[in-house]
Protein backbone atom coordinates (compact mmCIF):
# COMPACT_ATOMS: atom_id res chain seq x y z
CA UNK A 1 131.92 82.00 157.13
CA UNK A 2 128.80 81.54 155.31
CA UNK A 3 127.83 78.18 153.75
CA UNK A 4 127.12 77.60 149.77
CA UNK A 5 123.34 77.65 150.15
CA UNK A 6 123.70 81.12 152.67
CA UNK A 7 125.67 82.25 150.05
CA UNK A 8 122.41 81.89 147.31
CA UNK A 9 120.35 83.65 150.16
CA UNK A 10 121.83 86.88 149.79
CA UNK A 11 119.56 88.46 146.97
CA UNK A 12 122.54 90.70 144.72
CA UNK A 13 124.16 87.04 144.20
CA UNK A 14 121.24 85.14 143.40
CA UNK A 15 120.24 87.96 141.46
CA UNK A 16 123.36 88.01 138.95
CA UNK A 17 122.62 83.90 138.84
CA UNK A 18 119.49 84.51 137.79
CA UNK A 19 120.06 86.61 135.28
CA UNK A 20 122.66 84.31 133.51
CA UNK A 21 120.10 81.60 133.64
CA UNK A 22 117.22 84.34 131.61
CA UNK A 23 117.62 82.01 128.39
CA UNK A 24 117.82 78.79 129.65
CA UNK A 25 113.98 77.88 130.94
CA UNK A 26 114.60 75.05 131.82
CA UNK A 27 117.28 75.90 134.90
CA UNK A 28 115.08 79.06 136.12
CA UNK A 29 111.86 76.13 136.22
CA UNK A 30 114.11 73.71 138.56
CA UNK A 31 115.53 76.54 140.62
CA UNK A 32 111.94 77.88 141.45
CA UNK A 33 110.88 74.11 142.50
CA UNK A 34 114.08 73.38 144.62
CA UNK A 35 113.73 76.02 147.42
CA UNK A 36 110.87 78.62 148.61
CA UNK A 37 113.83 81.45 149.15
CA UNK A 38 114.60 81.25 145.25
CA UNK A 39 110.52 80.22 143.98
CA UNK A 40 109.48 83.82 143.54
CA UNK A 41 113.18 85.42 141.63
CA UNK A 42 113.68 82.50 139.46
CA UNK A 43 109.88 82.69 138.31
CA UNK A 44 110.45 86.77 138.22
CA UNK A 45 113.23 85.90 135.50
CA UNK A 46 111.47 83.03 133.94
CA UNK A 47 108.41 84.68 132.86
CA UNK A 48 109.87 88.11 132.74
CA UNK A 49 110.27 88.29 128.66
CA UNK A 50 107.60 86.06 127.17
CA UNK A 51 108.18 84.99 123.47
CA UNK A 52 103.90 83.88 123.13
CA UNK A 53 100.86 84.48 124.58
CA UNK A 54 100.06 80.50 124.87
CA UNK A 55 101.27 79.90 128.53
CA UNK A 56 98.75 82.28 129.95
CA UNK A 57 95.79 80.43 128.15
CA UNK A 58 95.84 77.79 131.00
CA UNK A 59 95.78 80.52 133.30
CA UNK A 60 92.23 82.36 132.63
CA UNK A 61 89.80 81.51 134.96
CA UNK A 62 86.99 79.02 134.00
CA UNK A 63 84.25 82.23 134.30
CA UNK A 64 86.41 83.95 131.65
CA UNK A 65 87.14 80.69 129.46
CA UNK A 66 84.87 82.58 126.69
CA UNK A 67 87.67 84.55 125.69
CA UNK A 68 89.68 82.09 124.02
CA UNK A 69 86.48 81.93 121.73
CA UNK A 70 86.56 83.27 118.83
CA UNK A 71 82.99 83.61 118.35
CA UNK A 72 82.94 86.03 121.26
CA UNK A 73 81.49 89.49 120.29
CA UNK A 74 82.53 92.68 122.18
CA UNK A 75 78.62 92.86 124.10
CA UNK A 76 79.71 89.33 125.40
CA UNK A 77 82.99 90.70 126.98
CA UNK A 78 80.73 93.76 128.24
CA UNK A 79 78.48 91.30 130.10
CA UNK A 80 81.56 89.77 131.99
CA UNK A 81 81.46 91.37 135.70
CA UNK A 82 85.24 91.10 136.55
CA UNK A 83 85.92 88.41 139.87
CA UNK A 84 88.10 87.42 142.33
CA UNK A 85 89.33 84.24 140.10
CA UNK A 86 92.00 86.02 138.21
CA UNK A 87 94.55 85.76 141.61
CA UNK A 88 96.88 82.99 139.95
CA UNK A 89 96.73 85.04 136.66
CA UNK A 90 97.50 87.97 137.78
CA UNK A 91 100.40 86.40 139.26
CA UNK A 92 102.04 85.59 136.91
CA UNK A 93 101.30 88.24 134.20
CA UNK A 94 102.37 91.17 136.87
CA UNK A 95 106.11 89.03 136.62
CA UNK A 96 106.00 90.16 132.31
CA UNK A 97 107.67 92.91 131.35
CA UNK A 98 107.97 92.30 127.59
CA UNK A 99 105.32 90.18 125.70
CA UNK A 100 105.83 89.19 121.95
CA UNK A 101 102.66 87.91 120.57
CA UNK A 102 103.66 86.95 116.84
CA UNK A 103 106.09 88.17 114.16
CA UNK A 104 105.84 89.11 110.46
CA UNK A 105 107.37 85.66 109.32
CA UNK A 106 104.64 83.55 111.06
CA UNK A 107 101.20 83.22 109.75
CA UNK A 108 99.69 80.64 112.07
CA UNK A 109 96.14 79.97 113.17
CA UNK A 110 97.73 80.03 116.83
CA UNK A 111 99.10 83.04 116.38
CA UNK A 112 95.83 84.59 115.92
CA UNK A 113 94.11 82.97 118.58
CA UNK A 114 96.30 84.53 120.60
CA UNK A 115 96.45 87.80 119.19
CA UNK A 116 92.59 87.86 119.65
CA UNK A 117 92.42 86.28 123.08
CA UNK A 118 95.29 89.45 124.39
CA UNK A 119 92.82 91.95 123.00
CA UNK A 120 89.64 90.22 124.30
CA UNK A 121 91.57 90.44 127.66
CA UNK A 122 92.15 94.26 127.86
CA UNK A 123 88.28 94.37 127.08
CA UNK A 124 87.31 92.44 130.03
CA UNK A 125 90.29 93.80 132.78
CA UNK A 126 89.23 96.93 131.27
CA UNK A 127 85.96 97.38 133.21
CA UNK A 128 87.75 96.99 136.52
CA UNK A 129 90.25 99.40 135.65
CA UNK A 130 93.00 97.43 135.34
CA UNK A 131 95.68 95.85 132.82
CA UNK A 132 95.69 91.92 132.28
CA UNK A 133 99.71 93.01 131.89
CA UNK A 134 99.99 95.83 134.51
CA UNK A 135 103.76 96.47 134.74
CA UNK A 136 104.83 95.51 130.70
CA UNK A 137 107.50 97.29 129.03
CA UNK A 138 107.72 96.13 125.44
CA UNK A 139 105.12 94.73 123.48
CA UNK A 140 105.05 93.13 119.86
CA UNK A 141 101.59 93.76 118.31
CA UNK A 142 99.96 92.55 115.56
CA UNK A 143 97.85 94.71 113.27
CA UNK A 144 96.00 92.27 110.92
CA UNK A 145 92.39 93.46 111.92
CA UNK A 146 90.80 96.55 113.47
CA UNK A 147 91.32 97.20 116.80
CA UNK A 148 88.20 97.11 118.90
CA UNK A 149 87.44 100.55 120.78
CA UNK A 150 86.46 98.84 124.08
CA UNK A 151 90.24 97.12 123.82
CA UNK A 152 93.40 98.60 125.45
CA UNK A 153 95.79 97.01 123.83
CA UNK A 154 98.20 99.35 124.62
CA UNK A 155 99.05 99.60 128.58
CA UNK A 156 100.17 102.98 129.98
CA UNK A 157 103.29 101.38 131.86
CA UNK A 158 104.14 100.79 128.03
CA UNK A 159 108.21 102.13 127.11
CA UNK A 160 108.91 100.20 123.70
CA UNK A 161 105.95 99.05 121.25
CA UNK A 162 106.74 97.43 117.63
CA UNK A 163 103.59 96.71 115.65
CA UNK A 164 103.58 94.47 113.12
CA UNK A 165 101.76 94.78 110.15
CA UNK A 166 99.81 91.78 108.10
CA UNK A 167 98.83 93.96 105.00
CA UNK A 168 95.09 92.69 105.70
CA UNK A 169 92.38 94.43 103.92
CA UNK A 170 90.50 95.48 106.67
CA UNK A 171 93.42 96.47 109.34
CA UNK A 172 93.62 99.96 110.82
CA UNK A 173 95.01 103.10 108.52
CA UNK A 174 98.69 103.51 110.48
CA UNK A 175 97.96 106.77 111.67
CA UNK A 176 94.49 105.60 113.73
CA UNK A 177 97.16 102.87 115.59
CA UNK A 178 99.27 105.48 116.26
CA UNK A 179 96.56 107.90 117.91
CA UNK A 180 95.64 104.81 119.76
CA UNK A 181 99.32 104.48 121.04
CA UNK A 182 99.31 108.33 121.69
CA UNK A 183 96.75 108.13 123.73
CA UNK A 184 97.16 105.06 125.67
CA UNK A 185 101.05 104.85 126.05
CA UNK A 186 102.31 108.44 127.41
CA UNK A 187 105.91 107.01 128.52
CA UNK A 188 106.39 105.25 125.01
CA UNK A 189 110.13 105.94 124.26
CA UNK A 190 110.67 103.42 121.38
CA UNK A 191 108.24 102.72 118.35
CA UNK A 192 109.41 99.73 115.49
CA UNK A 193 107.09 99.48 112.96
CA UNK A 194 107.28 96.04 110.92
CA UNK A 195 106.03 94.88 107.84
CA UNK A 196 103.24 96.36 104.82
CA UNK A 197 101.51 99.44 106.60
CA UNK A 198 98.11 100.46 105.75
CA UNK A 199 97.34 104.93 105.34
CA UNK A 200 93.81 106.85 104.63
CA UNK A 201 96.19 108.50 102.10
CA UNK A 202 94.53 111.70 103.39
CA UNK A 203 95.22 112.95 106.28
CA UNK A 204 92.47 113.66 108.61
CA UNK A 205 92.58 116.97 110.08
CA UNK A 206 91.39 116.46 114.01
CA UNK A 207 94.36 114.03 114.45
CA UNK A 208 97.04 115.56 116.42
CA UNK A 209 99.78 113.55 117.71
CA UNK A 210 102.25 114.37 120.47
CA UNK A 211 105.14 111.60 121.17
CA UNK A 212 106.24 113.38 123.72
CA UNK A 213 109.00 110.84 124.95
CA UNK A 214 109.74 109.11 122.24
CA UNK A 215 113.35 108.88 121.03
CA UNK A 216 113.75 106.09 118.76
CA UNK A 217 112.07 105.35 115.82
CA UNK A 218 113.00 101.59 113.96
CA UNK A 219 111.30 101.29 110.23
CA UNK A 220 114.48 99.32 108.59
CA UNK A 221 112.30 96.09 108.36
CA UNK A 222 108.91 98.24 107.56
CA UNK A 223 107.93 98.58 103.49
CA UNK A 224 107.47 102.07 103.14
CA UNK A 225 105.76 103.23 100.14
CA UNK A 226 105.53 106.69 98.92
CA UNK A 227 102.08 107.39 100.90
CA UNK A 228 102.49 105.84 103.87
CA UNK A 229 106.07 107.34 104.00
CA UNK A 230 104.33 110.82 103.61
CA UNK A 231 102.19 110.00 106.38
CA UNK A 232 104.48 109.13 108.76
CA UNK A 233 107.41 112.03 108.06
CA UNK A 234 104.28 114.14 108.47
CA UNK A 235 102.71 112.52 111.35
CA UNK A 236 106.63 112.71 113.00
CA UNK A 237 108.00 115.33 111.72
CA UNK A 238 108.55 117.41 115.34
CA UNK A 239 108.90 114.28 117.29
CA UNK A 240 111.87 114.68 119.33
CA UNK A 241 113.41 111.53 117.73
CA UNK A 242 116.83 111.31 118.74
CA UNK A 243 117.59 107.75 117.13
CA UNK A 244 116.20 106.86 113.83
CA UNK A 245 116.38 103.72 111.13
CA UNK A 246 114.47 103.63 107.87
CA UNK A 247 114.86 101.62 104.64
CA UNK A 248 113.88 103.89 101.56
CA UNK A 249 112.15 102.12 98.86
CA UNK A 250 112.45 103.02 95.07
CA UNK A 251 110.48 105.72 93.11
CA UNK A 252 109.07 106.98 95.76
CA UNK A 253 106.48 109.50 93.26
CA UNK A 254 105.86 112.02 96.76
CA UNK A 255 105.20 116.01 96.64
CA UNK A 256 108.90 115.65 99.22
CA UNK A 257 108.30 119.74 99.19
CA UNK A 258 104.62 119.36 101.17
CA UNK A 259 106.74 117.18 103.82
CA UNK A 260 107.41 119.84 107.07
CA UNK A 261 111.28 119.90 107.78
CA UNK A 262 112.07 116.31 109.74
CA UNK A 263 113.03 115.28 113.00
CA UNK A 264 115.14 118.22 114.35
CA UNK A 265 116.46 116.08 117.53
CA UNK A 266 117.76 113.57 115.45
CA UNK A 267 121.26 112.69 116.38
CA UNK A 268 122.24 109.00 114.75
CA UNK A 269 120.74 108.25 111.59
CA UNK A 270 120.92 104.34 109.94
CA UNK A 271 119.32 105.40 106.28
CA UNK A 272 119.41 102.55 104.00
CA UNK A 273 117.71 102.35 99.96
CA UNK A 274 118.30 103.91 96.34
CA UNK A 275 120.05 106.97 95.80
CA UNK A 276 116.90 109.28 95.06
CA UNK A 277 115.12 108.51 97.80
CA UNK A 278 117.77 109.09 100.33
CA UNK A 279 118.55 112.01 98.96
CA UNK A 280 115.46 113.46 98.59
CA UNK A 281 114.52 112.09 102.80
CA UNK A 282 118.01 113.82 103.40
CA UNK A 283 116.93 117.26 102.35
CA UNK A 284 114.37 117.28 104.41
CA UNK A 285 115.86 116.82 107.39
CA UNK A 286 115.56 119.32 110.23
CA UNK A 287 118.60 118.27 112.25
CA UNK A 288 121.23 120.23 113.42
CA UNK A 289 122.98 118.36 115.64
CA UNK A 290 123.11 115.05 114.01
CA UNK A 291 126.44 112.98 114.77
CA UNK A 292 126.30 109.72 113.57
CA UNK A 293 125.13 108.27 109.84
CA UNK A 294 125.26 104.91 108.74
CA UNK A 295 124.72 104.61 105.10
CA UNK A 296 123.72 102.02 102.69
CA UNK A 297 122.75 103.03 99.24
CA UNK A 298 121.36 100.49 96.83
CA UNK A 299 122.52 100.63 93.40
CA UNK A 300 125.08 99.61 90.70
CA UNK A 301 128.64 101.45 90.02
CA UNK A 302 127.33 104.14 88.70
CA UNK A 303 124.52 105.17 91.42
CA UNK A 304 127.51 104.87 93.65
CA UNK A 305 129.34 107.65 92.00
CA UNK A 306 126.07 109.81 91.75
CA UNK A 307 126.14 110.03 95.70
CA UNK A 308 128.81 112.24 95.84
CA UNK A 309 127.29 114.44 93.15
CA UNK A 310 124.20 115.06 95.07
CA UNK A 311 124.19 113.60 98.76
CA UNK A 312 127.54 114.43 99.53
CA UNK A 313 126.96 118.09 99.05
CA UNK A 314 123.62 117.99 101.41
CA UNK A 315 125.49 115.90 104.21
CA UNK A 316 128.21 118.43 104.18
CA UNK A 317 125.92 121.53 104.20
CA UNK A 318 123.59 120.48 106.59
CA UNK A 319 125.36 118.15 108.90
CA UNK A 320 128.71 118.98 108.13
CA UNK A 321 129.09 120.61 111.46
CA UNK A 322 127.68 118.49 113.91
CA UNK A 323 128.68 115.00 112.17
CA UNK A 324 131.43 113.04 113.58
CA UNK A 325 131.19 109.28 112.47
CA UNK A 326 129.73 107.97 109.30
CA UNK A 327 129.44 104.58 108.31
CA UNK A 328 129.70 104.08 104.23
CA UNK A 329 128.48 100.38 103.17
CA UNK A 330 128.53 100.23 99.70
CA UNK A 331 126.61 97.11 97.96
CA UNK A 332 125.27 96.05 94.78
CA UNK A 333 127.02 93.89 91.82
CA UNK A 334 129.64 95.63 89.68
CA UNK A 335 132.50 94.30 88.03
CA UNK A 336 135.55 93.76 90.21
CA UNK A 337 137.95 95.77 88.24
CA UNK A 338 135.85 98.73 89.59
CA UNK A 339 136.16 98.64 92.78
CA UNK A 340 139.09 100.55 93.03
CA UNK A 341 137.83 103.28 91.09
CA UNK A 342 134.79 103.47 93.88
CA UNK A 343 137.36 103.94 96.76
CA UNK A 344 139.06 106.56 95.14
CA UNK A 345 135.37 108.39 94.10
CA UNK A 346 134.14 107.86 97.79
CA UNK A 347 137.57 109.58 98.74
CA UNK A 348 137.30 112.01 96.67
CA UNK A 349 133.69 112.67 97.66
CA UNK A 350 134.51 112.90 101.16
CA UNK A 351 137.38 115.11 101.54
CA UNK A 352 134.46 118.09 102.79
CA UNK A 353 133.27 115.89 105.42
CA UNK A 354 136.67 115.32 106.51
CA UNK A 355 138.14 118.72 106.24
CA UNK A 356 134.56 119.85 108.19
CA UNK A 357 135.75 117.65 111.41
CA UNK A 358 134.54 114.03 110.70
CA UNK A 359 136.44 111.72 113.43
CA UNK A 360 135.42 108.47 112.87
CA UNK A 361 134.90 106.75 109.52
CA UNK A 362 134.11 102.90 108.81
CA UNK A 363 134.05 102.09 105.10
CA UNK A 364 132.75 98.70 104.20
CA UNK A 365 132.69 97.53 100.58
CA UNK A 366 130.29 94.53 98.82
CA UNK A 367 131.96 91.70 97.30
CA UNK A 368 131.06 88.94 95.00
CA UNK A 369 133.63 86.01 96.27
CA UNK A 370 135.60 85.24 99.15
CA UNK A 371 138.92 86.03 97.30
CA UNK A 372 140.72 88.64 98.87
CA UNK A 373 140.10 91.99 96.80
CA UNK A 374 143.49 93.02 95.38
CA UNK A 375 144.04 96.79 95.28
CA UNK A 376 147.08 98.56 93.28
CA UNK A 377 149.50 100.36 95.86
CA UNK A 378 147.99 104.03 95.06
CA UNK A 379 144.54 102.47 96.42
CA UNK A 380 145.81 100.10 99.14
CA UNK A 381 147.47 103.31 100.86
CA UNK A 382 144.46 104.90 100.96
CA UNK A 383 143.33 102.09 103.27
CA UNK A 384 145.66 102.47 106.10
CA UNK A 385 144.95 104.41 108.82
CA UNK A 386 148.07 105.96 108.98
CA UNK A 387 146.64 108.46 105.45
CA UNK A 388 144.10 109.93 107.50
CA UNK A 389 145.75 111.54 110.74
CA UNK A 390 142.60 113.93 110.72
CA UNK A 391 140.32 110.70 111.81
CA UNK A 392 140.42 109.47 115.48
CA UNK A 393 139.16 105.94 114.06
CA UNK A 394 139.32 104.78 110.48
CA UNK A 395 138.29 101.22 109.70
CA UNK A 396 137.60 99.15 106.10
CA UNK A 397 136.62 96.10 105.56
CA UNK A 398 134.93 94.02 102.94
CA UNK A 399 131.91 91.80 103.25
CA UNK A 400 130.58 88.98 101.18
């Protein structure tokens, strides 16, 4: 029979350990210190997601200390003739497979220093041919600035990218990022975009993008407005996106008809904003097999009603085929005494979808208190599973 620590030895077992210890630092630091056999795993785990760029500061060489300079122009990082001093960083940087520099909420001085010292990095590996993070998966980027064309901050091992955008004067147009990320990230299989994106409003005619893998596309947290959002549905409108989530501002004042027909791979949908908008993204959407939608129009009583009139009709037409679950969250203030009158409009509204072969269908509904909504009998039936045999799942719910 083996003994506890023999037990540890066997690497599936202290793998699984490790892994339950991922969020707790502190653990995965002792358990590196208390035995060679575990040093290398637990510090595998420990500085496999890093949440900052500041622990790898310490860890640049002293004849590459320039870099955390911000004075230090791109012909300095030129000048730098790459060494054999970078063993103990590359050490521990070839352990990171996703690196968050900053977020939108944070507007530090640090976080900038940082920022700048990553990029000033991929100028200076750069020359030898190499990544300062050679086997990274998912990186958070920061666009507050133009990116330098000696950098690579985008490494080719790269799977998942979200940039975040500052809304500074002088960053990059969105669509020159993107080219970057074409070009240096061939694998990329998940884009988020975060924050106030900058566009050239026109766009320029030798760009020519090809995501060839990627399948999701995240802008719920991004503020589109109407010419960045024609940039990008033009920019990705035959991207094989399989997996997308947008948040549709207001008056969007767009020539929608100059938009190419949208993401024909699309196959689960999370659309959130105002009735127009949606509406008008909706009818420009190339998919045919799409087979998920979750919902959540913005809007009083009355907008709510207006779906039915307009988007209902599109969904079933061109999706009424293929779509089998929908998700319906409807917010916004309106008096309580209404409330019933939406369930039996949204009802009433989607009778085609269900008659076209909907299966699953989760209705959530916006409330001002935490006292239970009271329905009359007619409405409350209409809640219970049981009145829609059709449906292999039928859930509602209310939320504060």
């Amino acid at each position: 029979m083996r003994g506890p620590f023999e037990t540890l030895c066997i690497s599936e077992i202290l793998a699984v350990i490790l892994d339950g210890l991922q969020g707790d630092k502190k653990s995965l630091y002792h358990m590196s210190c208390c035995c060679r056999a575990f040093t290398d795993p637990a510090l595998d785990v420990l500085w496999r997601s890093m949440h900052s760029f500041a622990p790898f500061h310490s860890l640049i060489p002293q004849s590459a200390s320039f870099a955390n300079d911000s004075r230090t122009t791109d012909c300095d990082l030129l000048k730098y003739r790459p060494s054999n001093d970078w063993k103990t960083f590359d050490k521990y940087a070839a352990r990171v497979r996703s690196l968050c520099i900053g977020d939108y909420i944070n507007n530090s001085v640090d976080l900038v220093k940082n920022q700048d010292c990553y990029t000033r990095l991929t100028v200076i590996r750069g020359q030898d041919g190499c990544h300062p993070f050679p086997k990274l998966r998912s990186l958070s980027y920061i666009l507050y600035e133009p990116i330098s064309p000696q950098a690579k901050p985008f490494p080719p091992s790269l799977r998942s990218l979200t940039l975040v955008c500052r809304d500074a004067i002088d960053c990059d147009p969105i669509e020159l990022v993107l080219d970057r990320a074409v070009a240096e990230t061939p694998h990329l299989k998940e884009l988020r975009i975060i924050g106030l994106m900058r566009t050239m409003r026109t766009l320029h005619s030798t760009l020519h993008l090809h995501f060839g893998q990627i399948e999701s596309l995240d802008l719920s947290k991004a503020y589109i407005r109407a010419p960045e959002l024609a940039t990008l549905c033009t920019l990705l409108s035959q991207v094989p996106i399989s997996d997308l989530k947008i948040h549709l501002q207001d008056r969007l004042n767009m020539d929608w008809q100059a938009i190419p027909p949208m993401f024909p791979a699309l196959k689960q949908l999370d659309v959130r904003g105002s009735m127009s908008s949606v509406t008008l993204f909706m009818s420009r959407l190339a998919a045919t097999n799409l087979h998920t939608l979750v919902f959540q129009p913005d809007g009083y009583f009355q907008g709510v009603v207006t779906v039915f009139d307009y988007l209902i009709p599109i969904i079933v037409e061109t999706f009424g085929k293929s779509l089998k679950s929908l998700d319906l969250h409807i917010n916004g203030p309106r008096p309580r005494a209404q409330d019933s009158d939406v369930i039996k409009s949204i009802f009433q509204g989607l009778e085609p979808l269900l008659e076209a072969g909907l299966q699953s269908l989760r209705l959530f509904l916006q409330v001002g208190s935490t006292i239970p909504v009271q329905f009359p009998p007619e409405v409350q039936s209409m809640l219970e599973p049981s009145a829609w045999p059709s449906l292999k799942h039928f859930h509602f719910a209310t939320k504060e």
